[in-house]
C-alpha atoms as a PDB file:
ATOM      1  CA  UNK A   1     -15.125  20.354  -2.515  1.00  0.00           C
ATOM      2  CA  UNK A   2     -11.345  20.162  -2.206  1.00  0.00           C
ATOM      3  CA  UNK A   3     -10.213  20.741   1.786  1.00  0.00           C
ATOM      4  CA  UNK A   4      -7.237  21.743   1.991  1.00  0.00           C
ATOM      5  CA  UNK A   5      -4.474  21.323   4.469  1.00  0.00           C
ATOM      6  CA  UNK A   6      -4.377  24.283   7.249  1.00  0.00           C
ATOM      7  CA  UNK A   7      -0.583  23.192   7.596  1.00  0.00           C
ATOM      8  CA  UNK A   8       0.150  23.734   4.272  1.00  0.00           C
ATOM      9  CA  UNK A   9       3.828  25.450   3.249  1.00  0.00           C
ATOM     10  CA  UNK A  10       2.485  27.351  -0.204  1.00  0.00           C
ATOM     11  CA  UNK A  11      -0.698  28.620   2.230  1.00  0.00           C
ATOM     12  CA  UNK A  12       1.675  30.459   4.389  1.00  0.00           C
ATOM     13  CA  UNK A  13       2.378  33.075   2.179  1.00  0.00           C
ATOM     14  CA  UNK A  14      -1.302  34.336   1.318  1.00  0.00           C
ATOM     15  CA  UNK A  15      -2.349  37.384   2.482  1.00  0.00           C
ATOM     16  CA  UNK A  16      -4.390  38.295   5.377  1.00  0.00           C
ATOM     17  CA  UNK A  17      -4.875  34.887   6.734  1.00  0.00           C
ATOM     18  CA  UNK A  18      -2.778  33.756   9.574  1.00  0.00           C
ATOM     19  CA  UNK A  19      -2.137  29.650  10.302  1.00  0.00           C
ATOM     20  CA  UNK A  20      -4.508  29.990  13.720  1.00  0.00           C
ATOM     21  CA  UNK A  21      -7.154  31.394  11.932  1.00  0.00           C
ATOM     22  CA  UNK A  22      -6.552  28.732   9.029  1.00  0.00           C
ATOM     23  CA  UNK A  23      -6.613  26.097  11.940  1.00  0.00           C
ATOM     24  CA  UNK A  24     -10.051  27.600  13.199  1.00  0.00           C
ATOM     25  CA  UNK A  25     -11.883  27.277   9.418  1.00  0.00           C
ATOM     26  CA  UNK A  26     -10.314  23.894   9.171  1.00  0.00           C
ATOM     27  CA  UNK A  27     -11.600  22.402  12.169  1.00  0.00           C
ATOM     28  CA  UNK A  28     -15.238  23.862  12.008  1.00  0.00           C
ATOM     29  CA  UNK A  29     -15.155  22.376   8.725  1.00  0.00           C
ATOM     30  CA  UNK A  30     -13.910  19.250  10.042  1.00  0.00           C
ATOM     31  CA  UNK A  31     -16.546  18.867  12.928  1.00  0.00           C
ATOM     32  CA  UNK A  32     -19.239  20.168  10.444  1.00  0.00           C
ATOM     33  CA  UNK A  33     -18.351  16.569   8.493  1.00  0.00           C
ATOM     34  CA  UNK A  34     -18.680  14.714  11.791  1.00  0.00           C
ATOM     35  CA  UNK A  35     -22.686  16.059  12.446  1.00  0.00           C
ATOM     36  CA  UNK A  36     -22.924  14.846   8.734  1.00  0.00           C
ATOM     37  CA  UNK A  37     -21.764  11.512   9.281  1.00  0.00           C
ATOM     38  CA  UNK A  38     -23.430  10.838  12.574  1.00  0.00           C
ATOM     39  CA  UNK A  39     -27.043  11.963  10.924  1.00  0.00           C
ATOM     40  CA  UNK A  40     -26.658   8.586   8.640  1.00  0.00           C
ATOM     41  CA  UNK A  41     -29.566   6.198   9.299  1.00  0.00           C
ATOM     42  CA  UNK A  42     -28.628   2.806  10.204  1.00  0.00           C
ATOM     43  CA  UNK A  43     -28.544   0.355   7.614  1.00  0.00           C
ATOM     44  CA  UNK A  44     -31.413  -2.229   6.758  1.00  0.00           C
ATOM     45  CA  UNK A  45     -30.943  -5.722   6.072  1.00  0.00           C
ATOM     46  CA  UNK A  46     -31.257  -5.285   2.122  1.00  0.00           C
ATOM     47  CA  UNK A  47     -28.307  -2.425   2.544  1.00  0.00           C
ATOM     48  CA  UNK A  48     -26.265  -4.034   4.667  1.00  0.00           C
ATOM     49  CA  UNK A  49     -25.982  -7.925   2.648  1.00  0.00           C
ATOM     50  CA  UNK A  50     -25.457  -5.624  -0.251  1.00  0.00           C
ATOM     51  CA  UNK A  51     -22.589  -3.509   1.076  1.00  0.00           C
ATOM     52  CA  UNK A  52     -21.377  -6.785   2.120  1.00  0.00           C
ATOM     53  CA  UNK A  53     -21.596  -8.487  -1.137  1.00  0.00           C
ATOM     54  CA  UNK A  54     -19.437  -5.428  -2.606  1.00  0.00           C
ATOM     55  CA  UNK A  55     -17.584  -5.686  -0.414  1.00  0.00           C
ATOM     56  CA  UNK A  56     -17.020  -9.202  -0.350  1.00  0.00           C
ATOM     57  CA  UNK A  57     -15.927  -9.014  -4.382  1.00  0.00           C
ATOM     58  CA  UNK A  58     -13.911  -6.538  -4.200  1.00  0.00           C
ATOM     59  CA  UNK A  59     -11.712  -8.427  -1.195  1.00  0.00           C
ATOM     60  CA  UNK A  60     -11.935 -11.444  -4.139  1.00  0.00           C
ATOM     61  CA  UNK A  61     -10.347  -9.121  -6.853  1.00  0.00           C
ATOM     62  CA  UNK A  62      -8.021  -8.142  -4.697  1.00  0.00           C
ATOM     63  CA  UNK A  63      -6.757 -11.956  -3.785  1.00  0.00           C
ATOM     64  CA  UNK A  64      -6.734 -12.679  -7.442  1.00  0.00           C
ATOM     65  CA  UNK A  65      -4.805  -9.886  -8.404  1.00  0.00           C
ATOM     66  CA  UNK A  66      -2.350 -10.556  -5.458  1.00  0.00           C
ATOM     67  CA  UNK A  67      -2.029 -14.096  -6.504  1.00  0.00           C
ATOM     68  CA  UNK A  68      -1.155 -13.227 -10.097  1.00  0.00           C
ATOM     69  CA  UNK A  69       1.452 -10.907  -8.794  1.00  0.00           C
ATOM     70  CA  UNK A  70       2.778 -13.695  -6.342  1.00  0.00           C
ATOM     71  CA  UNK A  71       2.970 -16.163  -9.483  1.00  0.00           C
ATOM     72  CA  UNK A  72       4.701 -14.050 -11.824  1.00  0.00           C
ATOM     73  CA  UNK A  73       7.285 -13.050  -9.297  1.00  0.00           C
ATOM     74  CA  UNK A  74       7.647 -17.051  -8.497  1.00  0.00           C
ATOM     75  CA  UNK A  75       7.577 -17.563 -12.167  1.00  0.00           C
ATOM     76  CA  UNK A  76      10.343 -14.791 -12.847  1.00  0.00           C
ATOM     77  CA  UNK A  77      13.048 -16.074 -10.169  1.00  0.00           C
ATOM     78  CA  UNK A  78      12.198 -19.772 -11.675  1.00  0.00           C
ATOM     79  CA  UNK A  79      13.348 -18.663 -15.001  1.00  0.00           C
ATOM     80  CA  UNK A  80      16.296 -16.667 -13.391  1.00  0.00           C
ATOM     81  CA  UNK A  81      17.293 -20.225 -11.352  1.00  0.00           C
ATOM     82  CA  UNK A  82      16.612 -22.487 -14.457  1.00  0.00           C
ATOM     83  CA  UNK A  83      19.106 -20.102 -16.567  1.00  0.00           C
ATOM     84  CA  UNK A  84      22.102 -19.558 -13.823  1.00  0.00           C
ATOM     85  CA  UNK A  85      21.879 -23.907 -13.592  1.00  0.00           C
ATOM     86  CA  UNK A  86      22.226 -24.195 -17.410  1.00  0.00           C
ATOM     87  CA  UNK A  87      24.957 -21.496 -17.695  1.00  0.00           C
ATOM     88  CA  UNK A  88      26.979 -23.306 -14.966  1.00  0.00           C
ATOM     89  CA  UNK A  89      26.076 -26.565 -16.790  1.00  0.00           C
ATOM     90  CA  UNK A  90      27.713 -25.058 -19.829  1.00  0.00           C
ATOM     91  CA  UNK A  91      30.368 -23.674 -18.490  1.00  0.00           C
ATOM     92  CA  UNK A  92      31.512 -27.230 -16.519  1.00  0.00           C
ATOM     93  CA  UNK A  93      31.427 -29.277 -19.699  1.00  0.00           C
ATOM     94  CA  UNK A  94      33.356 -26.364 -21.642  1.00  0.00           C
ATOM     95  CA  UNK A  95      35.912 -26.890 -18.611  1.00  0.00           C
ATOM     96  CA  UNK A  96      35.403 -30.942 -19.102  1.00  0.00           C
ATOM     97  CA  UNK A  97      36.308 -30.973 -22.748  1.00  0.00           C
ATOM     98  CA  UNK A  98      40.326 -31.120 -22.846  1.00  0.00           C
ATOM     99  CA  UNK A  99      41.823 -28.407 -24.345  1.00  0.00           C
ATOM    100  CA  UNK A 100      44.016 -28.808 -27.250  1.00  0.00           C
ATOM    101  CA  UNK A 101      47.627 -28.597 -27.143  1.00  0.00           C
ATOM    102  CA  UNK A 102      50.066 -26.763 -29.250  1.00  0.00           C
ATOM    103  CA  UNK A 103      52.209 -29.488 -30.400  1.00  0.00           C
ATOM    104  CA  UNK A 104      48.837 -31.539 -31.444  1.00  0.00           C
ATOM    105  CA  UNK A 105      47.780 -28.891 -33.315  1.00  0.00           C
ATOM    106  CA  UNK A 106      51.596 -28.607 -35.365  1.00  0.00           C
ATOM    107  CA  UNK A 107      50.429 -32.893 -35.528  1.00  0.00           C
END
């Protein structure tokens, strides 16, 4: 079931329904999913080292896949670095090598 919001711009404009009203449905709704939650059973020990296990490799995932992210990034502004020193590299012995005059090249 999609809720939707009671503050909503587009639900202004229906008819026959006014925002307090909208409010009211909203929050019955709203404590009606509170009585739901709090008439959970507690957990067992089975449940709970399972949800934790879950848990637990999905956190791992997540450091993985934020680690690869971290080393391409690191990997990226290497090559960027390595590139910039080898272009300035170039461009230093280009301004080493002596340029040729005019009257050597009339020699």
């Amino acid at each position: 079931m999609r809720r939707s919001d009671p503050l909503d711009k587009n639900a202004l404009f229906s008819p026959g329904v006014d925002v307090y009203t909208r409010l009211q449905s909203y929050w019955s709704r709203e404590k009606a999913s509170v009585a739901d939650i709090l008439a959970f059973q507690p957990m067992d020990w089975d449940e709970r080292t399972t949800m934790l296990s879950v848990m637990s490799a999905a956190n791992t995932i997540a450091i993985i896949l934020l680690a690869g992210v971290v080393l391409l990034q690191v990997s990226e502004w290497y090559v960027e670095e390595s590139i910039a020193a080898e272009l300035e590299s170039n461009r230093k012995k280009d301004a080493a090598a002596a340029p040729v005059s005019d009257e050597k090249k009339k020699q």
